[in-house]
N, C-alpha and C. Protein backbone atom coordinates (compact mmCIF):
# COMPACT_ATOMS: atom_id res chain seq x y z
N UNK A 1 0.83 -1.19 0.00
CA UNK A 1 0.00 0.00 0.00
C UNK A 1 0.87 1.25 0.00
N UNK A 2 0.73 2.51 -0.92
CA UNK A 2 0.93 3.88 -0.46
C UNK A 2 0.62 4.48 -0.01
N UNK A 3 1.62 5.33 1.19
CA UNK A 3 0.96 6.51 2.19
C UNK A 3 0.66 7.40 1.52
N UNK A 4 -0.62 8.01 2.15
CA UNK A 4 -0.63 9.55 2.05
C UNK A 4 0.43 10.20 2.08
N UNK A 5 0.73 11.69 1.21
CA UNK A 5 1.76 12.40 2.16
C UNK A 5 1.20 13.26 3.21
N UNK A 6 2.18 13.40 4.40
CA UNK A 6 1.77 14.36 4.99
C UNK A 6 1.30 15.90 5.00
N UNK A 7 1.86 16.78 4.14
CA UNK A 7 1.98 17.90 3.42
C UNK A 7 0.47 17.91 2.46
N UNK A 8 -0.16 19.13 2.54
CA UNK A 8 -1.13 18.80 1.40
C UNK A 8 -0.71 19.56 0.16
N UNK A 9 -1.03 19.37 -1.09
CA UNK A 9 -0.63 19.92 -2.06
C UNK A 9 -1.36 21.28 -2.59
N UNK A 10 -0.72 22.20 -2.63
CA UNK A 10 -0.81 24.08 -2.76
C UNK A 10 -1.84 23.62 -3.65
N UNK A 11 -2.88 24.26 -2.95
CA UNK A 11 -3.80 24.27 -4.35
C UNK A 11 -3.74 25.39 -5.10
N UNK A 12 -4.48 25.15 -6.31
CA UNK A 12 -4.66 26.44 -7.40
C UNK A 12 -5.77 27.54 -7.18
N UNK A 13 -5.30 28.93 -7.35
CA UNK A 13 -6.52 29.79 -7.26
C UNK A 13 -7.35 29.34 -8.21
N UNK A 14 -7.99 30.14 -8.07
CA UNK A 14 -9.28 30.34 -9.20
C UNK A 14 -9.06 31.10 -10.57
N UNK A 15 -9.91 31.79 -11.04
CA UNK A 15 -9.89 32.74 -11.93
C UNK A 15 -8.41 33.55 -11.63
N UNK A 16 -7.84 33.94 -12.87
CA UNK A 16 -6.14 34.45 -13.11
C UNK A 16 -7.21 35.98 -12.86
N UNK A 17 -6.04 37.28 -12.45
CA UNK A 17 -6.05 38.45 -12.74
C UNK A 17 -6.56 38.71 -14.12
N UNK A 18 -6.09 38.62 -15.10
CA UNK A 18 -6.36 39.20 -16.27
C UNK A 18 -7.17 38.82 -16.27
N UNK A 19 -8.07 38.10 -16.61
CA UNK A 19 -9.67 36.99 -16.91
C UNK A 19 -10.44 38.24 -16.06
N UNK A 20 -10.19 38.43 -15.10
CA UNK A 20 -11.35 40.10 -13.90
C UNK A 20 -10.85 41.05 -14.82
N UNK A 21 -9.95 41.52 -15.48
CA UNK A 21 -9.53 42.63 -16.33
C UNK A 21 -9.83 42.86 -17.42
N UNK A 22 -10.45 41.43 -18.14
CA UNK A 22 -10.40 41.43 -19.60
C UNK A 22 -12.26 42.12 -19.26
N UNK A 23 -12.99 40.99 -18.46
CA UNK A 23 -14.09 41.55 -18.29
C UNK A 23 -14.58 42.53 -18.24
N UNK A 24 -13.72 42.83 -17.21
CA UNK A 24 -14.09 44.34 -16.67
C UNK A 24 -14.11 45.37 -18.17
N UNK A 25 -13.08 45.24 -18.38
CA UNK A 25 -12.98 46.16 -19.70
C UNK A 25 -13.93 45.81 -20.87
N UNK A 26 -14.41 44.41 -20.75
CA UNK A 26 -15.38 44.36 -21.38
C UNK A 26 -16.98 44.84 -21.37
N UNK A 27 -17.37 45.24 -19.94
CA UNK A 27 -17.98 45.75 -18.90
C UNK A 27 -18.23 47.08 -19.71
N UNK A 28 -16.83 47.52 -19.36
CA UNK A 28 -16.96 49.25 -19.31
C UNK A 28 -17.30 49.84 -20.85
N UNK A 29 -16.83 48.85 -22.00
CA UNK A 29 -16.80 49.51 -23.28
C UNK A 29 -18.19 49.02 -23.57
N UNK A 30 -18.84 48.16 -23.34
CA UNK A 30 -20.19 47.76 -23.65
C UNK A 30 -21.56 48.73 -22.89
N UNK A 31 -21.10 48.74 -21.71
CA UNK A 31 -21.77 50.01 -20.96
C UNK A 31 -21.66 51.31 -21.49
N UNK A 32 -20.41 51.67 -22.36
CA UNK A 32 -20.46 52.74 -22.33
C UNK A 32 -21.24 53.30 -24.01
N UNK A 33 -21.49 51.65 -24.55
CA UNK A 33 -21.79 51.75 -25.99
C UNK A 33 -23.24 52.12 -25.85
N UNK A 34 -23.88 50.82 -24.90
CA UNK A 34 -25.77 51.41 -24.35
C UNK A 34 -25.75 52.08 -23.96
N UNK A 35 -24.61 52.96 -23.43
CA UNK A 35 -25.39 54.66 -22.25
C UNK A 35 -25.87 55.49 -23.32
N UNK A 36 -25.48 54.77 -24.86
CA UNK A 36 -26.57 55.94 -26.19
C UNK A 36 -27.81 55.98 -25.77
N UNK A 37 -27.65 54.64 -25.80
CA UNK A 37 -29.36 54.28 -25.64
C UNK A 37 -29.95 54.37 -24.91
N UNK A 38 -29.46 54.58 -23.64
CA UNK A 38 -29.96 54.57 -22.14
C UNK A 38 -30.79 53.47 -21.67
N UNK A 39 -30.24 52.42 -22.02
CA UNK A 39 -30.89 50.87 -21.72
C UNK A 39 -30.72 50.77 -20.00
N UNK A 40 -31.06 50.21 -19.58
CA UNK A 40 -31.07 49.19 -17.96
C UNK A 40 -29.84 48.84 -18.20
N UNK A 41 -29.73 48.24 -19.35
CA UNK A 41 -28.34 47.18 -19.13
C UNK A 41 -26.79 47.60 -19.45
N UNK A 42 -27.25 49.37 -19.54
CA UNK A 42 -26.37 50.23 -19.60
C UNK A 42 -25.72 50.37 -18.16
N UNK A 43 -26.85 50.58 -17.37
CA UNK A 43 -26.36 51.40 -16.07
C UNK A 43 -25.92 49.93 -15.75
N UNK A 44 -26.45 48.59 -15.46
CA UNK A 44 -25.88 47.82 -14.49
C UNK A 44 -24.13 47.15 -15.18
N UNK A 45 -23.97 47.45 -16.83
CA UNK A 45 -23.16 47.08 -16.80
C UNK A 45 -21.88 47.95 -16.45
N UNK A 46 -22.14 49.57 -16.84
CA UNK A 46 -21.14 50.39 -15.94
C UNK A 46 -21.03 50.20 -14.13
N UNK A 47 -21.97 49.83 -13.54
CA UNK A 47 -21.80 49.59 -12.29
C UNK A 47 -21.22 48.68 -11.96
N UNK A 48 -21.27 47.29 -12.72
CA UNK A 48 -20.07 46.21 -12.63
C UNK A 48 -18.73 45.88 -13.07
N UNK A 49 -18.85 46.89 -13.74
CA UNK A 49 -17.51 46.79 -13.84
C UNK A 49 -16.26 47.26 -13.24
N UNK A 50 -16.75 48.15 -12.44
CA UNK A 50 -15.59 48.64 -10.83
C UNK A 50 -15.20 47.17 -9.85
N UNK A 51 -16.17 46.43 -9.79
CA UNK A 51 -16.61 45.82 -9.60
C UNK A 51 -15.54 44.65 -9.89
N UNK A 52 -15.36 44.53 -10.93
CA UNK A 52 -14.68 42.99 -11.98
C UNK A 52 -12.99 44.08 -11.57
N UNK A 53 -13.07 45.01 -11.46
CA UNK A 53 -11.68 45.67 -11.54
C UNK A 53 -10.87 45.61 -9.98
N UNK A 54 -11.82 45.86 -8.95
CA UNK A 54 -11.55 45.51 -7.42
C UNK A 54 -11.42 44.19 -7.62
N UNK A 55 -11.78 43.27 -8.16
CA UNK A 55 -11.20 41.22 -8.15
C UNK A 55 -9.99 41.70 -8.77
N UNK A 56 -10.26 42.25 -9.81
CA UNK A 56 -8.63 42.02 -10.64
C UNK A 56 -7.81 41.85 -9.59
N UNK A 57 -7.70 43.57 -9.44
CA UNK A 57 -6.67 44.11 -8.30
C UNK A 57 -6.53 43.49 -6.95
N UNK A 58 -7.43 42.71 -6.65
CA UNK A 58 -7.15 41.56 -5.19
C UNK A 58 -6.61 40.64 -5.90
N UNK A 59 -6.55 39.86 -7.07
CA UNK A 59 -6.18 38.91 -7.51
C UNK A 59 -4.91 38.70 -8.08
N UNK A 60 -4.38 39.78 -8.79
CA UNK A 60 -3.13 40.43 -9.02
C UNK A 60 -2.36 40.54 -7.80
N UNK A 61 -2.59 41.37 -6.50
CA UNK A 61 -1.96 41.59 -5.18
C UNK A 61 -1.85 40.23 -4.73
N UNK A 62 -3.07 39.36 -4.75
CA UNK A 62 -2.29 38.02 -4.35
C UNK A 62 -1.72 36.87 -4.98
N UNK A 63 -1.79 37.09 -6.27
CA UNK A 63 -0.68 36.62 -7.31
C UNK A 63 0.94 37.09 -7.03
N UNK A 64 0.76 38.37 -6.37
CA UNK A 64 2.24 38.93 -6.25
C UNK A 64 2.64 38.56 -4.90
N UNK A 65 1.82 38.61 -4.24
CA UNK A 65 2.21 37.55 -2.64
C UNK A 65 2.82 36.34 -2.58
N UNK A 66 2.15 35.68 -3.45
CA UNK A 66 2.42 34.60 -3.79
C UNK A 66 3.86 34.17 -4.61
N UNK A 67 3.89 35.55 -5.69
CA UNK A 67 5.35 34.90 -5.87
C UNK A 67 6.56 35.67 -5.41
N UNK A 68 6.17 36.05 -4.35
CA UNK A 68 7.79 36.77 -3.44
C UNK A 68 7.60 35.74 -2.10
């Protein structure tokens, strides 16, 4: 039979930085295309996308934790 190891193995984050960045920016240029129109789905998509940009930036900061 093989032991377990003792040690557990580093797991993987989740979603990378860029992937919250790409969104986000996808967010902001699509929001900013319906604010012609003044759709609903204008305002909620400018509101989410601060939103997708605060994950980036936690996700990035602990990407950089991680490798120092």
């Amino acid at each position: 039979m093989s032991s377990q190891p003792d040690t557990p193995l580093k797991k993987k984050r989740g979603i990378p930085w860029y992937v919250y960045f790409g969104g986000s920016t996808i967010y902001t240029a699509l929001g900013g295309w319906l604010a012609a129109e003044s759709s609903l789905l204008a305002v909620i998509c400018i509101l989410s996308a601060p939103v997708g940009f605060f994950f980036a930036w936690r996700a990035w900061k602990q990407d950089r934790q991680d490798a120092s």
